[in-house]
Protein backbone atom coordinates (compact mmCIF):
# COMPACT_ATOMS: atom_id res chain seq x y z
CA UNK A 1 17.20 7.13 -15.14
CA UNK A 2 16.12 3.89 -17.22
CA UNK A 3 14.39 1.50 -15.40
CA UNK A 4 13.43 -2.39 -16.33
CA UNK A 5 9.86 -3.56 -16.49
CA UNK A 6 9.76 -7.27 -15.41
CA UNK A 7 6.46 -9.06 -16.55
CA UNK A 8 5.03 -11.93 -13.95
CA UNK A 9 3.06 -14.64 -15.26
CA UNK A 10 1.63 -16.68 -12.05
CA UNK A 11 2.07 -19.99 -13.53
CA UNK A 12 5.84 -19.22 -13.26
CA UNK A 13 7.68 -21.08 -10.60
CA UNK A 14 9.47 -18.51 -9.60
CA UNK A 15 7.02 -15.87 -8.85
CA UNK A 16 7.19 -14.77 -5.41
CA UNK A 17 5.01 -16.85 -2.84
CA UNK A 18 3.04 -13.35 -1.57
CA UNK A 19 2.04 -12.48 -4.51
CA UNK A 20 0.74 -15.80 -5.40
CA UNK A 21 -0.91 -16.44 -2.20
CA UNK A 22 -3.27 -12.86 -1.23
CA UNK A 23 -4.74 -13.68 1.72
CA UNK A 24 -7.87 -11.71 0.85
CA UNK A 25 -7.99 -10.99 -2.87
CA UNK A 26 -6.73 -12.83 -5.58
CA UNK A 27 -3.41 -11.28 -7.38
CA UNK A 28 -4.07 -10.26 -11.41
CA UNK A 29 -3.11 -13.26 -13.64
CA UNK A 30 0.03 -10.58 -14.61
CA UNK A 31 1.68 -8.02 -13.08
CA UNK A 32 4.51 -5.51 -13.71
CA UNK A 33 7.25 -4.63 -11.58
CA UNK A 34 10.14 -2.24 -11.59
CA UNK A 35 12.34 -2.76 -8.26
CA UNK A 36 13.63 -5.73 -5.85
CA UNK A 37 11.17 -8.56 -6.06
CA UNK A 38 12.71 -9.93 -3.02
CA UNK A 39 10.57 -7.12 -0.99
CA UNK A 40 7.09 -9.00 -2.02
CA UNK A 41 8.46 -12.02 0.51
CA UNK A 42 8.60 -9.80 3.12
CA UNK A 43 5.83 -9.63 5.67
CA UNK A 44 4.27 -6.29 4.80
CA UNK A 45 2.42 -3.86 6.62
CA UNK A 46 -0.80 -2.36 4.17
CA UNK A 47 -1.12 1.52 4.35
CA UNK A 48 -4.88 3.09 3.42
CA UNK A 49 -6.05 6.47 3.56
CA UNK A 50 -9.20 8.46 2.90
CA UNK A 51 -8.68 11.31 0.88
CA UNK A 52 -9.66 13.62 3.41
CA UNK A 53 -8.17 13.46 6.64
CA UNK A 54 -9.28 15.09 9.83
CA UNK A 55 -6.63 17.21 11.72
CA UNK A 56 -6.89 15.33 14.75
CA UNK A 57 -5.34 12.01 12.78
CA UNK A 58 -2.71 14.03 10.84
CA UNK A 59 0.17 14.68 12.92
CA UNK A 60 -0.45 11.02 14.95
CA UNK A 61 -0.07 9.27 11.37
CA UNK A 62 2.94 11.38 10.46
CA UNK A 63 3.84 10.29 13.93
CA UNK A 64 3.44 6.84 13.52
CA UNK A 65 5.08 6.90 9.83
CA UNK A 66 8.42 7.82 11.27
CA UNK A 67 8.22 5.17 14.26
CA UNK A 68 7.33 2.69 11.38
CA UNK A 69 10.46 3.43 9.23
CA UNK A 70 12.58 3.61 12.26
CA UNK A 71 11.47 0.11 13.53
CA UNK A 72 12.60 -1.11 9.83
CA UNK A 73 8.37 -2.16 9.14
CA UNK A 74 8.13 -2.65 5.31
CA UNK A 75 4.88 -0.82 4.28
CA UNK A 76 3.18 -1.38 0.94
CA UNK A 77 0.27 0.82 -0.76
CA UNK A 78 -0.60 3.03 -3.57
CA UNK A 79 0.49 5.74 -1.58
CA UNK A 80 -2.37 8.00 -3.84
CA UNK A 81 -4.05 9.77 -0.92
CA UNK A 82 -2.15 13.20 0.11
CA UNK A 83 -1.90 11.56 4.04
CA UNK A 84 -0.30 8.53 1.85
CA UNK A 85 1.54 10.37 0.01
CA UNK A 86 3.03 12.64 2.89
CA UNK A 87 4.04 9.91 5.05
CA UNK A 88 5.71 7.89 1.91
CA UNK A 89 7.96 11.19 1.70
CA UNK A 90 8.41 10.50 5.35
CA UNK A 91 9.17 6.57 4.37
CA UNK A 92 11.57 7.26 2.08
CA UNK A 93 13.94 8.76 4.04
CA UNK A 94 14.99 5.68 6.07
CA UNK A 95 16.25 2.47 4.94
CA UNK A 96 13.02 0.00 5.19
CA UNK A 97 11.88 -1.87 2.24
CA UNK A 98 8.70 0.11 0.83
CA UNK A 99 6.80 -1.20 -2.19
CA UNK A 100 4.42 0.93 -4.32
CA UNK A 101 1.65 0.15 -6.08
CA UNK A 102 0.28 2.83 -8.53
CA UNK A 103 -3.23 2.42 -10.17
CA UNK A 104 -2.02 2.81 -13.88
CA UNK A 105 0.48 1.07 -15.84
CA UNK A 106 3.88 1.58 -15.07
CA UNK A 107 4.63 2.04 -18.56
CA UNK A 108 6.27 5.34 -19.69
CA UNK A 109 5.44 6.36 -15.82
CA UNK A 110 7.65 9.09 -14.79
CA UNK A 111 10.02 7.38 -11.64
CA UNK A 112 10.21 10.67 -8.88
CA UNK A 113 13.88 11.58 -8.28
CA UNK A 114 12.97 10.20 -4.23
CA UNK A 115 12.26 6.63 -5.82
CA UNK A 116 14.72 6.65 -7.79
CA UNK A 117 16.88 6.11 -4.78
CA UNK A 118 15.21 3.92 -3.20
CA UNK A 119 15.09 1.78 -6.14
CA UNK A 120 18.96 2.08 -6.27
CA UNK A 121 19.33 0.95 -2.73
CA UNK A 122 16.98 -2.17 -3.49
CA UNK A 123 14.60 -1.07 -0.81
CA UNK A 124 11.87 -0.59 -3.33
CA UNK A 125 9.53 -2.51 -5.51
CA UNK A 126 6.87 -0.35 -7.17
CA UNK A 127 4.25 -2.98 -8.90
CA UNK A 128 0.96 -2.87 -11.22
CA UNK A 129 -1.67 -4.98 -12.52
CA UNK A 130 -2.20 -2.83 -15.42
CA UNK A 131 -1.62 -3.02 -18.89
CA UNK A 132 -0.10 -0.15 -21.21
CA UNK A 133 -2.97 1.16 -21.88
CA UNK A 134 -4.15 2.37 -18.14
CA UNK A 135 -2.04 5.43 -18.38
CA UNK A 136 -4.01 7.45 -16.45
CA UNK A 137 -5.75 6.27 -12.46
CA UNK A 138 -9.35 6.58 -12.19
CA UNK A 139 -11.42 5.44 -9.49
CA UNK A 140 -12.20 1.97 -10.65
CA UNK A 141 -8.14 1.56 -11.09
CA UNK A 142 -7.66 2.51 -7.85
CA UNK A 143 -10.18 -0.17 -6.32
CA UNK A 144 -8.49 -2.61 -7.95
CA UNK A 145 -5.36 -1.52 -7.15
CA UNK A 146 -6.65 -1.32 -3.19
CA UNK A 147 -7.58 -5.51 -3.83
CA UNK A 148 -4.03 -5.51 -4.96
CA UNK A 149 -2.75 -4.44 -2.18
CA UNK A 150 -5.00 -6.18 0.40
CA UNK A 151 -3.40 -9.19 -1.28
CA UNK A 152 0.25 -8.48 -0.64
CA UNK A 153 -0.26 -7.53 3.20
CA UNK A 154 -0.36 -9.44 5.76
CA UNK A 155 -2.11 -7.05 8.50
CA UNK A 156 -3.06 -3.16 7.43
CA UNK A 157 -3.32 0.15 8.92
CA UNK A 158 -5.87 2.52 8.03
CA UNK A 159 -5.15 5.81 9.43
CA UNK A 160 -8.39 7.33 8.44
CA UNK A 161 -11.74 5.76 6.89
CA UNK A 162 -14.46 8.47 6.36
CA UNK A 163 -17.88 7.27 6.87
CA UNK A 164 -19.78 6.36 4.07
CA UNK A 165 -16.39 6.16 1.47
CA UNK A 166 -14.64 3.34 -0.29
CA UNK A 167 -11.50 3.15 1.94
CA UNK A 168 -14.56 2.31 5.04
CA UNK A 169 -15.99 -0.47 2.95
CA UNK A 170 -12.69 -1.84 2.26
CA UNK A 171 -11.79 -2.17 6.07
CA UNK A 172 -15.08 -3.40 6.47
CA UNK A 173 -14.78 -6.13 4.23
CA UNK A 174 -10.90 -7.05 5.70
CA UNK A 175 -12.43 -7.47 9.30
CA UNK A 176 -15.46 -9.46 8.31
CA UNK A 177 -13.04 -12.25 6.54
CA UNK A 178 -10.50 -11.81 10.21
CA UNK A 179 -7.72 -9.41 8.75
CA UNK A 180 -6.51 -7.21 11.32
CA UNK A 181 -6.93 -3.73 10.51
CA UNK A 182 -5.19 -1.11 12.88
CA UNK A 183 -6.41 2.37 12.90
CA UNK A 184 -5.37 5.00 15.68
CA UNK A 185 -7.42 5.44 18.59
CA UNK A 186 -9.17 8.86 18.53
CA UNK A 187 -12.55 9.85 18.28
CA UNK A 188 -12.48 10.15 14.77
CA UNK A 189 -12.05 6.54 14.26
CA UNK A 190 -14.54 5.24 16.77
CA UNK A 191 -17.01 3.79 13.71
CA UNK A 192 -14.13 1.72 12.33
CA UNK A 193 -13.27 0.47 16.10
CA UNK A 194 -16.94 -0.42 16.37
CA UNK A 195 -16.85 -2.73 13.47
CA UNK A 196 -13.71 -4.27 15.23
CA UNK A 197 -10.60 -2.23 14.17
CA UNK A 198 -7.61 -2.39 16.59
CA UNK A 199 -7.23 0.95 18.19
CA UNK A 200 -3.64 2.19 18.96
CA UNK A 201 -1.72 4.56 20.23
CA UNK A 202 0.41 6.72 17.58
């Protein structure tokens, strides 16, 4: 399947409004984008995983995924994680918009036979701030790819945050500027509630 790569300058008038205006980091000066644009004006919910994930949070998050996509909640995230991953399998397979963000360039990126669906239907928008030469995701891509998406939502859910890791410091850093970060209530989570995380039921 051939795909278009659409460059977006931000002095361009007709760059989407959410992408313009992150409400907690700025957006790259350019980004690419393969998909329906339209989906960035949506309000969208921010999706964040650790990469390991206790068993106890598993089957709730794969829980809440599919009430998520049946309730028609567009989700955005990089969807790197294997909990991420697993539940944007899950996501998928309904009809709500779902936009991706990968930490390398989209450029010569091999589109999955599930996206490529998606993208057909015009329920997906997978977007990048990285040039051709990030071909590969590191680390450092991926933190600035979580900034990214920080930017686009408008509240986020973080089914897991290990101690210590990245993914903690980034909800961290979302509650102390008054984003409202959601994570589900089991003991497991209890440091993130402490630092003011929403606890809910999956």
């Amino acid at each position: 399947m051939s795909v278009d790569i659409e460059t977006l300058a931000l002095e361009d008038d007709n760059f989407p409004a959410t992408l313009k205006n992150g409400l907690v980091h700025p957006v790259p000066t350019c980004l690419w984008a393969i998909g329906n644009l339209e989906i960035s004006d949506r309000r969208l919910l921010g999706f964040f995983c650790s990469m390991k994930c206790p068993g106890s949070i598993i089957l709730k998050t794969y829980d809440l995924a599919i009430k998520l996509r049946d309730a028609g909640i567009p989700i955005v995230s990089g969807f790197q994680s294997p909990m991420e991953k697993e539940c944007l399998d899950l996501l998928l397979r309904g009809q709500q918009p779902v936009v991706i963000c990968p930490a390398r360039s989209l450029q010569h990126m091999q589109i999955p036979p599930a996206w490529r669906q998606a993208l057909h239907q015009k329920r997906l928008l997978i977007v990048s701030p990285f040039e051709k030469r990030h071909r590969r995701a590191t680390a450092e891509l991926a933190k600035q790819r979580n900034r990214m998406v920080t930017s686009l939502a408008s509240e986020v859910f973080v089914a897991h945050a290990g101690p210590g890791t990245k993914t903690e410091r980034l909800c961290t850093e979302l509650i102390e500027k008054q984003i409202r970060v959601y994570v589900i209530d089991v003991p497991d989570n209890d440091h993130l509630i402490a630092k003011g995380a929403v606890p809910m039921r999956a």
